[in-house]
Protein backbone atom coordinates (compact mmCIF):
# COMPACT_ATOMS: atom_id res chain seq x y z
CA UNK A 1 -11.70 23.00 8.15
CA UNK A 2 -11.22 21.15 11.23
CA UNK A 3 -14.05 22.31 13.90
CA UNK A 4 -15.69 21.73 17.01
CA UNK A 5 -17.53 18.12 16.12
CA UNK A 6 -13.79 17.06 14.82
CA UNK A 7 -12.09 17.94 17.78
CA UNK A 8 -14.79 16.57 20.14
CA UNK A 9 -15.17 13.33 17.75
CA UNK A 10 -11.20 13.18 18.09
CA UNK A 11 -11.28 13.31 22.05
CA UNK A 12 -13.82 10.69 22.22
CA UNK A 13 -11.44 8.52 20.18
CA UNK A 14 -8.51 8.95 22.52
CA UNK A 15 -10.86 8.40 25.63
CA UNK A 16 -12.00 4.45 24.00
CA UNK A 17 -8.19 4.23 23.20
CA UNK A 18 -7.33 4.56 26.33
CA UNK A 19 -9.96 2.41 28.30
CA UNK A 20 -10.85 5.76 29.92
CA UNK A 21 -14.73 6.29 30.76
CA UNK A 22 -16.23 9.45 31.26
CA UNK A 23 -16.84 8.36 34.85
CA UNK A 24 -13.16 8.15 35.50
CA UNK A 25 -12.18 11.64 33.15
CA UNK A 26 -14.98 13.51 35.99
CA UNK A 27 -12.65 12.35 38.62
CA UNK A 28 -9.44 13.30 37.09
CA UNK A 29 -10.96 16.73 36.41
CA UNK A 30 -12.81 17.03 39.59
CA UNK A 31 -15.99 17.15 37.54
CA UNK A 32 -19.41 15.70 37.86
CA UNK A 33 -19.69 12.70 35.12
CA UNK A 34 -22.80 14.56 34.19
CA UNK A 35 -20.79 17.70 33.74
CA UNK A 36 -18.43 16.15 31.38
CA UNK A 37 -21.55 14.31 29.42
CA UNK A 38 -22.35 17.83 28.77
CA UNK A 39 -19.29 19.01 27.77
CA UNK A 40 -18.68 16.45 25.46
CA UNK A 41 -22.43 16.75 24.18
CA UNK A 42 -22.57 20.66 23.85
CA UNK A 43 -18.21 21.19 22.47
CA UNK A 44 -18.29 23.85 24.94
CA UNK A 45 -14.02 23.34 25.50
CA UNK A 46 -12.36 26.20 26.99
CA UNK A 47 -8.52 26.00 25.52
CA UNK A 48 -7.89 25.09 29.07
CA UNK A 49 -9.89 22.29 29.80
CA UNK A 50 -8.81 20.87 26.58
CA UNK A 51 -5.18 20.77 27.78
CA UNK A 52 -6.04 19.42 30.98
CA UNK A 53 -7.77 16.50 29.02
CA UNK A 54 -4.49 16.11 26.87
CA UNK A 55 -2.58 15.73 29.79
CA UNK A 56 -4.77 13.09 31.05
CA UNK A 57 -4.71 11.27 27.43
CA UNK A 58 -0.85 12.07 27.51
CA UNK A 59 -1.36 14.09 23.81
CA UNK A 60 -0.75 17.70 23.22
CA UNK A 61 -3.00 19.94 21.47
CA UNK A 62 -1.45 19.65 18.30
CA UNK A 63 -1.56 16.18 18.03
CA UNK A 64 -5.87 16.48 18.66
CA UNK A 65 -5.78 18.92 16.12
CA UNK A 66 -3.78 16.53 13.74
CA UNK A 67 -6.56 13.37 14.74
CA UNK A 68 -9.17 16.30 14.71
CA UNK A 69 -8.25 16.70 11.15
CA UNK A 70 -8.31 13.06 10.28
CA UNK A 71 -11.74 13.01 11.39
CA UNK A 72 -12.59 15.14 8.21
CA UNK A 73 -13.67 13.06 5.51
CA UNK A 74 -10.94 12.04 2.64
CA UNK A 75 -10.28 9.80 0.15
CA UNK A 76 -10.39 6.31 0.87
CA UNK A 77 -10.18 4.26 -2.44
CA UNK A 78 -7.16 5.34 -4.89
CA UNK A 79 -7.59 5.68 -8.75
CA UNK A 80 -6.86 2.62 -10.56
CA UNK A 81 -3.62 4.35 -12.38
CA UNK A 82 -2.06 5.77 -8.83
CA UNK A 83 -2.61 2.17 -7.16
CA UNK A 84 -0.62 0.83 -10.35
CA UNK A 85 2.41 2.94 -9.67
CA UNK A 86 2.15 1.98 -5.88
CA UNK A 87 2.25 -2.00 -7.21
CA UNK A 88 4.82 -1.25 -9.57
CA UNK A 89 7.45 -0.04 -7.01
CA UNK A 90 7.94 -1.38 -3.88
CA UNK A 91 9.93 0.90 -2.31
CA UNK A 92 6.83 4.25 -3.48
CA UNK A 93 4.21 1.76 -1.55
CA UNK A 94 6.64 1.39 1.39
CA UNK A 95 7.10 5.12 1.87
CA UNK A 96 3.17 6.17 1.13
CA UNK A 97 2.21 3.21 3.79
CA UNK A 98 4.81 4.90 6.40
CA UNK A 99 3.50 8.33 5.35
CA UNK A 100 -0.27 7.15 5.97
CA UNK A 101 1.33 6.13 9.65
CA UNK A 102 2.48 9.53 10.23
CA UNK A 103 6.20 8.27 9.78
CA UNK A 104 8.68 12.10 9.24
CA UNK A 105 10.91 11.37 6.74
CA UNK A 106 14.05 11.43 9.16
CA UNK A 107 12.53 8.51 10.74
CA UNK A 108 12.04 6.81 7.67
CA UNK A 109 15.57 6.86 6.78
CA UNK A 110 17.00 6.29 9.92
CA UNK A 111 14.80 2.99 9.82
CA UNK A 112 14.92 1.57 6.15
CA UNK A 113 17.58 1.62 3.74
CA UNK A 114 16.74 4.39 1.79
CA UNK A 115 18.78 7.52 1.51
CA UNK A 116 17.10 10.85 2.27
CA UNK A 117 17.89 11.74 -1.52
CA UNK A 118 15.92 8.47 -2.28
CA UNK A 119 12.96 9.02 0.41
CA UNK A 120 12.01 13.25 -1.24
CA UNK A 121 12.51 11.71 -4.88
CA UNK A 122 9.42 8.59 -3.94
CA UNK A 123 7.69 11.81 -1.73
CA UNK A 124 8.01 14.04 -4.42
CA UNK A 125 6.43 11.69 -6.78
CA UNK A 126 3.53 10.38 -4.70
CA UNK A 127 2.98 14.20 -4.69
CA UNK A 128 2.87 14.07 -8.52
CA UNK A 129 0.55 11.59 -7.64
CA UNK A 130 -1.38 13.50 -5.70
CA UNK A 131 -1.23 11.16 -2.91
CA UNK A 132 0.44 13.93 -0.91
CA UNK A 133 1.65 17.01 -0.70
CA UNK A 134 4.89 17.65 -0.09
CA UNK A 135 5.81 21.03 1.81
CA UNK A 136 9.12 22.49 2.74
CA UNK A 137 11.60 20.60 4.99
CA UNK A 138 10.18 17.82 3.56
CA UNK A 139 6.78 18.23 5.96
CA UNK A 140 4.12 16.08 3.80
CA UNK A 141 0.52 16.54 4.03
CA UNK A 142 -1.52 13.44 3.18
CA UNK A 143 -4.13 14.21 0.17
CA UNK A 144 -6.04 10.90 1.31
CA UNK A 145 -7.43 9.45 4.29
CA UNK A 146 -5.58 7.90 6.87
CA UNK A 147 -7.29 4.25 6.00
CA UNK A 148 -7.09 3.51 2.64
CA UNK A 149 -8.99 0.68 1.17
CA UNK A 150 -7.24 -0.89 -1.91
CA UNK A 151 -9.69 -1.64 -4.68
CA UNK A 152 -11.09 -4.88 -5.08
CA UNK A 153 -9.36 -6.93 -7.96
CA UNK A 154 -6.90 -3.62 -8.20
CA UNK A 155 -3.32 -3.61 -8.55
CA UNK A 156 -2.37 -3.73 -5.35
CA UNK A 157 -4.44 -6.64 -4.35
CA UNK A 158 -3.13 -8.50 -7.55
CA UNK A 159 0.24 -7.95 -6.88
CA UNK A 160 0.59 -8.86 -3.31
CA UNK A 161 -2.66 -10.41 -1.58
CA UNK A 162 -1.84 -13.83 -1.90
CA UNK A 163 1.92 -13.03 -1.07
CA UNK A 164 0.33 -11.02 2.69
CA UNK A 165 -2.11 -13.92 2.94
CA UNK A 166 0.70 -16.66 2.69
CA UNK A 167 3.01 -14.73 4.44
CA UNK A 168 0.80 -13.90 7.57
CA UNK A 169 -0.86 -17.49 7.71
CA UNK A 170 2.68 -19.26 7.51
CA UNK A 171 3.27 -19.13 10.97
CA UNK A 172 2.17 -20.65 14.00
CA UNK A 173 0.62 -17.92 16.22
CA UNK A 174 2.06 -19.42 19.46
CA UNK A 175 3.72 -15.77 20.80
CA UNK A 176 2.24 -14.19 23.98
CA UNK A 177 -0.45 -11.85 22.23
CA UNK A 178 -1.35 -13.51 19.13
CA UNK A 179 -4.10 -14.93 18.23
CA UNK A 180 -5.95 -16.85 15.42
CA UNK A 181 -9.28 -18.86 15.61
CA UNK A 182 -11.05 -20.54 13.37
CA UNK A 183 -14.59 -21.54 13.92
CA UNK A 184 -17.75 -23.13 11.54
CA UNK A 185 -20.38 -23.05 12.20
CA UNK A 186 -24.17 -22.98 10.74
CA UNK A 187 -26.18 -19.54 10.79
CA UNK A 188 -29.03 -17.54 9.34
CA UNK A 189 -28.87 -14.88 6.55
CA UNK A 190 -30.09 -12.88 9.70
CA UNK A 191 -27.52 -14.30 11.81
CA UNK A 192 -24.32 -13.98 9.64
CA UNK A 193 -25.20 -10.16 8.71
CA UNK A 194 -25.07 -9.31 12.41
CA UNK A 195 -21.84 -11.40 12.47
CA UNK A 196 -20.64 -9.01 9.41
CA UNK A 197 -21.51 -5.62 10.87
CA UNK A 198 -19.66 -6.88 14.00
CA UNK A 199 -16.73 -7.37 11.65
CA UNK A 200 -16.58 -4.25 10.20
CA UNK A 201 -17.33 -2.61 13.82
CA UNK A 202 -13.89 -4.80 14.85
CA UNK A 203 -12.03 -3.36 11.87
CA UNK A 204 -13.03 0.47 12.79
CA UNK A 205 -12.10 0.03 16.48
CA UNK A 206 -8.85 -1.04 14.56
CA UNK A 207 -8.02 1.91 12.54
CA UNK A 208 -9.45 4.41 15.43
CA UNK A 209 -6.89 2.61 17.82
CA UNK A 210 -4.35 3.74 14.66
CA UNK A 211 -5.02 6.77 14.30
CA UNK A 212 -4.70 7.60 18.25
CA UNK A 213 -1.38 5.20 18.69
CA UNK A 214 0.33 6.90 15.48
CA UNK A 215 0.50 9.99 18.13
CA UNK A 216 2.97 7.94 19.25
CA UNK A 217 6.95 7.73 18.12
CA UNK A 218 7.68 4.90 15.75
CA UNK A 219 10.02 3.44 18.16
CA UNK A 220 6.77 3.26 20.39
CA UNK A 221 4.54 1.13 17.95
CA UNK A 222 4.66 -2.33 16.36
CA UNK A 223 3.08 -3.61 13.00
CA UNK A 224 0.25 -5.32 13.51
CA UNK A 225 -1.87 -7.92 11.33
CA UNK A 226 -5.28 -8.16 11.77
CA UNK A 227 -7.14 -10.46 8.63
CA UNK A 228 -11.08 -11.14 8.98
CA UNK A 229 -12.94 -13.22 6.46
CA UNK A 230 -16.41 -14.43 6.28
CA UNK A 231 -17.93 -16.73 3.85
CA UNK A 232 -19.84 -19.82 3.05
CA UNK A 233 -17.72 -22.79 3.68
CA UNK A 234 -17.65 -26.43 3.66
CA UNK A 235 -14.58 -28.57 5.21
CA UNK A 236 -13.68 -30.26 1.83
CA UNK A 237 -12.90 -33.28 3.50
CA UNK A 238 -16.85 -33.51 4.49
CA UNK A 239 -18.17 -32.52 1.14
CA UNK A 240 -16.34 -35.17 -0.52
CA UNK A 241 -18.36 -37.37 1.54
CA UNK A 242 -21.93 -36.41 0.89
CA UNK A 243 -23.94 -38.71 -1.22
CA UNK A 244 -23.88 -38.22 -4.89
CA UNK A 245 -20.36 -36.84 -4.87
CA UNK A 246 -17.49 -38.93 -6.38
CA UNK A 247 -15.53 -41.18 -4.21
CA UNK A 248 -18.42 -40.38 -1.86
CA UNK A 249 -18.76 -43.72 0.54
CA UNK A 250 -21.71 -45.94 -0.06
């Protein structure tokens, strides 16, 4: 059940979504910024304060209760057997990764060529699934987290990681707003482990950004890519030339 840590953990998330501090949240409530550290700290939210914070993160309350509710744990990593009959139909993976967006399945079909008979026959059997649950008026509850993470060497992955990775790198990142770097460099053990929780800091700030943003109409939002790696790595072209390698020069 969705409580007072949810809702307060869900606010918090809107606030960093938003670039808004609690410095500046004080002012727009006429508040102290020590007032609203308590607030936040103790959960003490009349139902009217929290609607004057919605305003100010342009939400209503049922969309805080929706991210409130995301906030309670779920599950993350798929069985082996439901992320086979994700890879095994295309159009079942497109509809659960819409669903996990918080697509309706109007939008859906007014987006994507699928009939609505189409779109409750692929809900109705990720809900045989038990990926969701599918409600009347075609309302779908998700049985999963928001952020799923597909299993390593799983079906998924087989069937279309190389395809994402060719796809996404096959391009030359020269739009206003994208961005790719590559850097190597020599660190630590010490060094590249703070590098790694920094990474996976990077790709929660991603998700939480998500999860606020999918308050948001589809029409509103934009797919976006974001791909981290880190690992050991040598340019080949300078370990070909290190002594005692062939064709190394001499």
């Amino acid at each position: 059940m969705t409580g007072v840590a949810e809702i307060t953990g869900a606010l918090k998330r809107c606030l960093k979504a938003r670039g808004i501090t609690y410095g500046r949240l004080a002012a727009r409530l006429e508040l102290s910024e020590a007032s609203v550290k308590r607030l936040f700290s103790a959960g003490g939210f009349t139902l009217e304060r929290l609607e004057q914070i919605c305003r100010i993160l342009d939400i209503d309350l049922f969309e805080l209760a929706r991210l409130a509710h995301a906030e309670v744990p779920g599950v993350t990593e798929l069985t082996a057997a439901q992320e086979q009959a994700l890879a095994d139909d295309p159009r079942l993976l497109l509809v659960f990764h819409l669903l996990l967006s918080d697509w309706q399945a109007r939008e859906i079909v007014a987006e994507y060529a699928v009939s609505r008979a189409e779109c409750v026959r692929l809900m109705a059997q990720l809900d045989r699934l038990r990926l969701i649950e599918l409600r009347a008026g075609d309302e779908v509850r998700l049985r999963t987290a928001r952020q799923v993470r597909w299993r390593r060497g799983g079906p998924i992955r087989r069937a279309y990681q190389r395809r994402v990775l060719d796809e996404f790198f096959g391009h030359d990142f020269a739009a206003a707003g994208e961005v790719l770097r590559f850097e190597a460099k020599e660190l630590s053990h010490a060094s590249r482990e703070v590098i790694r929780r920094k990474l996976e800091r990077l790709v929660q700030d991603f998700n939480e950004l998500a999860d606020v943003d999918s308050a948001l109409k589809p029409s509103e939002r934009e797919s976006v890519g974001l791909v981290l790696g880190l690992r050991p790595y040598v340019l080949s072209l300078f370990t070909r030339m290190k002594r005692g390698k062939a064709g190394a020069s001499r």
